[in-house]
C-alpha atoms as a PDB file:
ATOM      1  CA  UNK A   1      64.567  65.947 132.608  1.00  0.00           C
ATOM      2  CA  UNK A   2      64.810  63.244 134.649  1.00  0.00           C
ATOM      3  CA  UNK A   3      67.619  61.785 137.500  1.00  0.00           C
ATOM      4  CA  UNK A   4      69.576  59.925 135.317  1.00  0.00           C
ATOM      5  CA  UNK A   5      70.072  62.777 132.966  1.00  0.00           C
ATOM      6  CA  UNK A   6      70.290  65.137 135.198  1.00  0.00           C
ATOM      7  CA  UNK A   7      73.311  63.848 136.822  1.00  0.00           C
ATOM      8  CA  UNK A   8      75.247  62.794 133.562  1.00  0.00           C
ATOM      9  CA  UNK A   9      75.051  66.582 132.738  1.00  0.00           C
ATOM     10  CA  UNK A  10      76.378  67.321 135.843  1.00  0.00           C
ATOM     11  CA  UNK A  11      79.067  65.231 135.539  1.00  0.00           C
ATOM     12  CA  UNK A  12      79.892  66.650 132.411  1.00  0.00           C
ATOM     13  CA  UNK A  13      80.146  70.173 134.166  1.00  0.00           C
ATOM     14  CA  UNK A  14      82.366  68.931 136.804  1.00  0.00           C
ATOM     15  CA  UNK A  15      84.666  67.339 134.446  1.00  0.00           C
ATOM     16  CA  UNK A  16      84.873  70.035 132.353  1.00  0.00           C
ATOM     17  CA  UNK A  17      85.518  72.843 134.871  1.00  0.00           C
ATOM     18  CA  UNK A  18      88.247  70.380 136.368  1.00  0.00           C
ATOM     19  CA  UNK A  19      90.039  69.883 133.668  1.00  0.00           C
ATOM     20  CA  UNK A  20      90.226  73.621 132.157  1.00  0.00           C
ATOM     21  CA  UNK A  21      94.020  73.866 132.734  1.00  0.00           C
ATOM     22  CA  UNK A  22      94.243  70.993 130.727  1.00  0.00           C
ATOM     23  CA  UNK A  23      92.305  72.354 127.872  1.00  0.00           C
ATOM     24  CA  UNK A  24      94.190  75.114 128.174  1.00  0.00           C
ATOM     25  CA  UNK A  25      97.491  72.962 128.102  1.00  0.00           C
ATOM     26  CA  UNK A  26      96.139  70.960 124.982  1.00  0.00           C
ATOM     27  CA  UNK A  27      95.040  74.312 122.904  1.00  0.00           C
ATOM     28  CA  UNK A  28      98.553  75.625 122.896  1.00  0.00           C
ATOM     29  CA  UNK A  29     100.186  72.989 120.720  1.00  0.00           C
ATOM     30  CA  UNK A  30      97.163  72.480 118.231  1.00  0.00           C
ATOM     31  CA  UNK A  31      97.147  76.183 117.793  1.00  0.00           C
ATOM     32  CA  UNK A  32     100.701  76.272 117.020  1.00  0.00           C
ATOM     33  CA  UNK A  33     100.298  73.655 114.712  1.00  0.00           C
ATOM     34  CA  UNK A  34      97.251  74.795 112.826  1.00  0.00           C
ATOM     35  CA  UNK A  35      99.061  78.194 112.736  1.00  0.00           C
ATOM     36  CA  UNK A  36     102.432  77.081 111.963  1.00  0.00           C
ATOM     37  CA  UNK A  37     100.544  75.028 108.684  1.00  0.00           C
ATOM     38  CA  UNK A  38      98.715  77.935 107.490  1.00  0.00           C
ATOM     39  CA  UNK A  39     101.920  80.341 107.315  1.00  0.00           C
ATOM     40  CA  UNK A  40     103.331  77.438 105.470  1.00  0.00           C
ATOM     41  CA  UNK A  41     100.401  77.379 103.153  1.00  0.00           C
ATOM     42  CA  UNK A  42      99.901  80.754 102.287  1.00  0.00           C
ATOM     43  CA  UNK A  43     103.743  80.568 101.571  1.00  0.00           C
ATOM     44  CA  UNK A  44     103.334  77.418  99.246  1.00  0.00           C
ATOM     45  CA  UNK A  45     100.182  79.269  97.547  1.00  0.00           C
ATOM     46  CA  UNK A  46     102.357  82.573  96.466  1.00  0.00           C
ATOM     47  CA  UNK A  47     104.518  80.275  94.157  1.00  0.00           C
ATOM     48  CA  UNK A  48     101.785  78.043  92.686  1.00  0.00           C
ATOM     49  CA  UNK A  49      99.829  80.006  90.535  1.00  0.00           C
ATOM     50  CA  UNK A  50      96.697  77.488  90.206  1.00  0.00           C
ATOM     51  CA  UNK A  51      96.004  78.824  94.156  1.00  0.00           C
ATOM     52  CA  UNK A  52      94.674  82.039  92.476  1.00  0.00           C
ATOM     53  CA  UNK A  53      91.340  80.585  90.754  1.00  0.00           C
ATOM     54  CA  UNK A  54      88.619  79.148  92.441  1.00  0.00           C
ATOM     55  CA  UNK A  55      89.060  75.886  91.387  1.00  0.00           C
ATOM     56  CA  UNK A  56      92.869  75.720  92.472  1.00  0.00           C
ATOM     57  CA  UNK A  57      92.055  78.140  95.570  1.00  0.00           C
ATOM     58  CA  UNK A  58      89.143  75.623  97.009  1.00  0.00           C
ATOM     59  CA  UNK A  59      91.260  72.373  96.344  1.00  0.00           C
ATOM     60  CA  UNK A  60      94.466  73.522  97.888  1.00  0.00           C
ATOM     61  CA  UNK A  61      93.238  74.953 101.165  1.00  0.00           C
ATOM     62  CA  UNK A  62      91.185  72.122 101.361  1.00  0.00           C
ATOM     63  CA  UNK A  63      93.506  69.751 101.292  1.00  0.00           C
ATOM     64  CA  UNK A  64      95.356  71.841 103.593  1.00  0.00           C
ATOM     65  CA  UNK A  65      92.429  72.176 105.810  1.00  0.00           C
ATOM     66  CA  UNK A  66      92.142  67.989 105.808  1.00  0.00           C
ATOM     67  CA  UNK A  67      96.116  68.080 107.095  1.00  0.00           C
ATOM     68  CA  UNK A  68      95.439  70.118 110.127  1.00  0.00           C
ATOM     69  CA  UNK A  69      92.317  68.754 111.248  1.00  0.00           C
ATOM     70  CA  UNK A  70      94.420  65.165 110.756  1.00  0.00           C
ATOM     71  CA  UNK A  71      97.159  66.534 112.328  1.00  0.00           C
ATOM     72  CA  UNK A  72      94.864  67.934 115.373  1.00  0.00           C
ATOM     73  CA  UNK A  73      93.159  64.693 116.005  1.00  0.00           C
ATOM     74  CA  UNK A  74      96.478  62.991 115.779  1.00  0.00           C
ATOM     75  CA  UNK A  75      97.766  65.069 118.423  1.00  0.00           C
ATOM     76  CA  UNK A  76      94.806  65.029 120.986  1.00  0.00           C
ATOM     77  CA  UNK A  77      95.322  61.614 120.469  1.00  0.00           C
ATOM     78  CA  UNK A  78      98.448  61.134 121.900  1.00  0.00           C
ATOM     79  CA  UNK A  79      97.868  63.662 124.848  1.00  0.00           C
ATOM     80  CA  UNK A  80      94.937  61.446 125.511  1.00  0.00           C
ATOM     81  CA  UNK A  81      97.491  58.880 125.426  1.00  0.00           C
ATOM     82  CA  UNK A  82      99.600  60.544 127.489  1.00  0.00           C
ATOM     83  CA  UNK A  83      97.115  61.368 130.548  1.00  0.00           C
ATOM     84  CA  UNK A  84      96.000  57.836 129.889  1.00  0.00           C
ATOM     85  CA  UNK A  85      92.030  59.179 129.472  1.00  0.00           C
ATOM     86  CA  UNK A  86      89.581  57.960 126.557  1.00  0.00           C
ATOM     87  CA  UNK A  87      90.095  59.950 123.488  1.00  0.00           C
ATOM     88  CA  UNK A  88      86.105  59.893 122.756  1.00  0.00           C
ATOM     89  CA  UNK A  89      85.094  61.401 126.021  1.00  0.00           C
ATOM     90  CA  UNK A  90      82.153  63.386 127.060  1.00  0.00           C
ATOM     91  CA  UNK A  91      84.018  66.645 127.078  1.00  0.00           C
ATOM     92  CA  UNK A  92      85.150  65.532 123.657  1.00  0.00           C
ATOM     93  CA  UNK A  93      81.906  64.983 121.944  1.00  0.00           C
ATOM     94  CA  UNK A  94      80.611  68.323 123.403  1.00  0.00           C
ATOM     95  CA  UNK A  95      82.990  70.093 121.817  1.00  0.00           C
ATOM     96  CA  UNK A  96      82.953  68.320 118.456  1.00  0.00           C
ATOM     97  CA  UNK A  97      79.325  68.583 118.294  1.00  0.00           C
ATOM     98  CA  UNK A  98      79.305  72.754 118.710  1.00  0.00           C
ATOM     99  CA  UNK A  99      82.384  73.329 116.012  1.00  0.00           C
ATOM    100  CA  UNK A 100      80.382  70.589 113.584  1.00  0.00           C
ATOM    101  CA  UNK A 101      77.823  72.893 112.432  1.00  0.00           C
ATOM    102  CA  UNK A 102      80.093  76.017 112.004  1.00  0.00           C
ATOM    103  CA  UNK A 103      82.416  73.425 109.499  1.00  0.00           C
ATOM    104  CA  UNK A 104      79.886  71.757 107.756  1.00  0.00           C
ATOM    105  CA  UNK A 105      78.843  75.438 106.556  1.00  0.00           C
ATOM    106  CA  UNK A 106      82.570  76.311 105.206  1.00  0.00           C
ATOM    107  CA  UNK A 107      81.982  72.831 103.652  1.00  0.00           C
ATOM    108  CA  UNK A 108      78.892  74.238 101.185  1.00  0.00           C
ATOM    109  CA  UNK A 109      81.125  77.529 101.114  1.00  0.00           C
ATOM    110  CA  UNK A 110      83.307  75.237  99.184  1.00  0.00           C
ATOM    111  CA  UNK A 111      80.843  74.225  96.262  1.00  0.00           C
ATOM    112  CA  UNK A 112      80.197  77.684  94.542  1.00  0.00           C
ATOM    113  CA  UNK A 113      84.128  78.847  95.316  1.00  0.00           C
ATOM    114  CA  UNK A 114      85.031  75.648  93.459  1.00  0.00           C
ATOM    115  CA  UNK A 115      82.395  76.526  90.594  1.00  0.00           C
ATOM    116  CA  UNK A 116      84.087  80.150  90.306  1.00  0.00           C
ATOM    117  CA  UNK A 117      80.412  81.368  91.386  1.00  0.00           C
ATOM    118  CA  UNK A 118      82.187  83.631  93.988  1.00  0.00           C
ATOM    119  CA  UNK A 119      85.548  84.923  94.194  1.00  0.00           C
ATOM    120  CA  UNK A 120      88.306  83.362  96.038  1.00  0.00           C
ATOM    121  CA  UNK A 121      88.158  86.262  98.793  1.00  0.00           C
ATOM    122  CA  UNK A 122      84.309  86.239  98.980  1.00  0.00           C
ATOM    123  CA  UNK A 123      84.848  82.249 100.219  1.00  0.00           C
ATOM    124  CA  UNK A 124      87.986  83.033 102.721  1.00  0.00           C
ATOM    125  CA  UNK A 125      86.192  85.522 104.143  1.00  0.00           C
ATOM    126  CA  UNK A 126      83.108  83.576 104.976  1.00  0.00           C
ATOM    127  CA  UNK A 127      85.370  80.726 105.709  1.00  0.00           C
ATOM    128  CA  UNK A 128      87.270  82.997 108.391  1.00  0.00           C
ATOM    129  CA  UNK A 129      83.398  83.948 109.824  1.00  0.00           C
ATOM    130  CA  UNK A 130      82.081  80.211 110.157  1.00  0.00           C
ATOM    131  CA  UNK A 131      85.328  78.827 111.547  1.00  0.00           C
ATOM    132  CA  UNK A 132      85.251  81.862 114.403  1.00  0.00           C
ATOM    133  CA  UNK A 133      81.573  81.159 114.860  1.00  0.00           C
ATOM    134  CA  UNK A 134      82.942  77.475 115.562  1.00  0.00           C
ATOM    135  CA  UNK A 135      85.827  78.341 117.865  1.00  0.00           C
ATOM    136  CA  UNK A 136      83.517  80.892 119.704  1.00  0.00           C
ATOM    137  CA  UNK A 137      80.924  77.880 120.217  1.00  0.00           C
ATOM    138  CA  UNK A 138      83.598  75.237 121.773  1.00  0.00           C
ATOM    139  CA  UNK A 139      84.174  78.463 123.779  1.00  0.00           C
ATOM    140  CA  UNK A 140      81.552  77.325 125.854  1.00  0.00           C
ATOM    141  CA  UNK A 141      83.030  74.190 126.965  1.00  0.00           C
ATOM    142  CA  UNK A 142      86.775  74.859 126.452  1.00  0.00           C
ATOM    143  CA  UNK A 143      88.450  78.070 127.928  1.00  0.00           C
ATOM    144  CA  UNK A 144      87.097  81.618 127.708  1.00  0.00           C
ATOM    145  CA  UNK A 145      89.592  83.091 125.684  1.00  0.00           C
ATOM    146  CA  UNK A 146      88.920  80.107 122.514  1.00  0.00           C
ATOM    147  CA  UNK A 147      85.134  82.076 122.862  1.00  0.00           C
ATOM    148  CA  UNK A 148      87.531  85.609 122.494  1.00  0.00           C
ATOM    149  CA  UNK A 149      89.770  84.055 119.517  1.00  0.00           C
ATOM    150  CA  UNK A 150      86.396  82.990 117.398  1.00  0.00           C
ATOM    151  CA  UNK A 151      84.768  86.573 118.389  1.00  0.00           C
ATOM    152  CA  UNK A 152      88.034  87.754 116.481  1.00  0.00           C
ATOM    153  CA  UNK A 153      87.859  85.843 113.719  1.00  0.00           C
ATOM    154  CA  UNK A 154      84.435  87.019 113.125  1.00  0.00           C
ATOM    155  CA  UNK A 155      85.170  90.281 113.394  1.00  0.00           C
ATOM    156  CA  UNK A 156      88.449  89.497 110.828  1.00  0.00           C
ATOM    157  CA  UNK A 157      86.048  87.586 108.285  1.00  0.00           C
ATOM    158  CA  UNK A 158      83.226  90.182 108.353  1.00  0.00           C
ATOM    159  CA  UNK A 159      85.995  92.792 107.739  1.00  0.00           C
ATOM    160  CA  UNK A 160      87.384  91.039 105.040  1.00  0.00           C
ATOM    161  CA  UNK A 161      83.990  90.995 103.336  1.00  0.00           C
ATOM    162  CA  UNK A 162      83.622  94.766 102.782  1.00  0.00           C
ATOM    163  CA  UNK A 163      86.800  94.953 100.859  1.00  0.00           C
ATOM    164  CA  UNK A 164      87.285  94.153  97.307  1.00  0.00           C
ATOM    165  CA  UNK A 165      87.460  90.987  95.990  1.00  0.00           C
ATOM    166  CA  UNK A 166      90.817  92.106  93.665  1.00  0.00           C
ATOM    167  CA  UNK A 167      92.994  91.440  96.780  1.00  0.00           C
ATOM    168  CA  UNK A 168      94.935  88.302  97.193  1.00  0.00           C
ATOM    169  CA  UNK A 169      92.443  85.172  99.255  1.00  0.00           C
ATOM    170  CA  UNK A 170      95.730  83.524  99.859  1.00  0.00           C
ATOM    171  CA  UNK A 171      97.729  86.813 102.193  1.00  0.00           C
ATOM    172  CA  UNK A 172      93.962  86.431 103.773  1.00  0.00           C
ATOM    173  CA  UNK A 173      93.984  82.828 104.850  1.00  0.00           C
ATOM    174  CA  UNK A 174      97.750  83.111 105.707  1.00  0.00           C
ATOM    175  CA  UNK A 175      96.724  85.695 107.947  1.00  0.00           C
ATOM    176  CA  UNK A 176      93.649  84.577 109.533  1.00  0.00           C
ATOM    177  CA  UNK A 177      94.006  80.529 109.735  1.00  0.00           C
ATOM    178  CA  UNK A 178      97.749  81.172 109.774  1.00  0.00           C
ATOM    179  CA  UNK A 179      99.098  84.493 111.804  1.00  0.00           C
ATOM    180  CA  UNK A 180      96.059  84.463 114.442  1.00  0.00           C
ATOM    181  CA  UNK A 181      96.261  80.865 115.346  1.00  0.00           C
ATOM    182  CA  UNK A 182      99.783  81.110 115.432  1.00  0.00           C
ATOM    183  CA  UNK A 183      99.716  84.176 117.627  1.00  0.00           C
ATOM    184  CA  UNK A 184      97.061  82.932 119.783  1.00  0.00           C
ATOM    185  CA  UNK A 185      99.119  79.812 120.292  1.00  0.00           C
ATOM    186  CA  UNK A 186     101.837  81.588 121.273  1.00  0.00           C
ATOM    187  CA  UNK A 187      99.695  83.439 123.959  1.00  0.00           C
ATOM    188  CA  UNK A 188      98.490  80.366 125.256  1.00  0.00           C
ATOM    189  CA  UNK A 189     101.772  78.696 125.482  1.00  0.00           C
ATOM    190  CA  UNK A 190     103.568  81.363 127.018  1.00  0.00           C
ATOM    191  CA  UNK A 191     100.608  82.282 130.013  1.00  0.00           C
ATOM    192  CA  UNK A 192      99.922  78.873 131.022  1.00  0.00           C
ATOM    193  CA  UNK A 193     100.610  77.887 134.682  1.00  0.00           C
ATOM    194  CA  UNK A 194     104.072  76.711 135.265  1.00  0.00           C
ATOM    195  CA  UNK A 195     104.352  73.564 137.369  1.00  0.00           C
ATOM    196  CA  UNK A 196     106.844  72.628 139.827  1.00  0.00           C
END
């Protein structure tokens, strides 16, 4: 490795372990939202009867899953905005670039749920599993308790796959992509620092 690299990766570390408060800050209010959309959801998905086949189960919360990472971007935006720093920054890309693999995996989770080669639950559940694996990988350059949350999910997911299939996927992504990130986001919102 030589200087030049050496030193941008340092700078990375600095500016990451500086601004962990404001991670911390910024997670609260896209948990809440993600969480607040997937209640919603799984609400919207007990009336609409399509929800319930593989076809109508992979379309729906993926369209739902487009809305909240939309609606995520769109607010890191404007707290970039706000504290008047790029929106593209190092920090930024690091984290992007350890959830990417973790959602490109749910993505080809997608294909056979949408073919009806495995059940509705069978994809929530792995869905639950990758998208903890990808919250427990921004872990490592966000706060330690996102690292927690993903272990959780995992945990949640692998869970989920042991039981039958019968059950509804819906209650399952309600609770997981709905309940937890709601609850976490509470957490986080109500133990952050208070300023003066």
């Amino acid at each position: 490795m030589n200087r030049e690299d050496a030193a941008r990766n340092l700078e990375i570390i600095r500016t990451l372990m500086e601004r962990s408060a404001i991670y911390r800050r910024a997670q609260a209010p896209l948990m809440l939202l993600a969480g607040g959309v997937g209640v919603a959801a799984a609400g919207g998905a007990w009336f609409w009867e399509g929800s319930q086949t593989g076809h109508g189960f992979v379309v729906y919360w993926g369209a739902i899953a487009c809305g909240v990472i939309l609606g995520v971007l769109g607010l890191v935006r404007v707290q970039a905005i706000k504290a008047r720093e790029p929106f593209w920054s190092p920090p930024c890309r690091r984290v992007v670039q350890a959830v990417v693999p973790g959602f490109l995996g749910g993505l080809a989770i997608a294909l056979p749920a949408f073919r009806a080669s495995i059940s509705p639950w069978t994809a929530a559940s792995l869905w639950i599993v990758l998208h903890g694996c990808a919250l427990h990988s921004a872990g490592f350059f966000t706060i330690r308790g996102i690292r927690l949350f993903g272990l959780c999910l995992v945990v949640l997911g692998s869970l989920a796959l042991t039981l039958p299939s019968a059950w509804n996927a819906n209650l399952l992504m309600g609770a997981a992509f709905g309940g937890a990130h709601l609850a976490y986001g509470l957490y986080l919102r109500g133990t952050e620092p208070r300023t003066v």
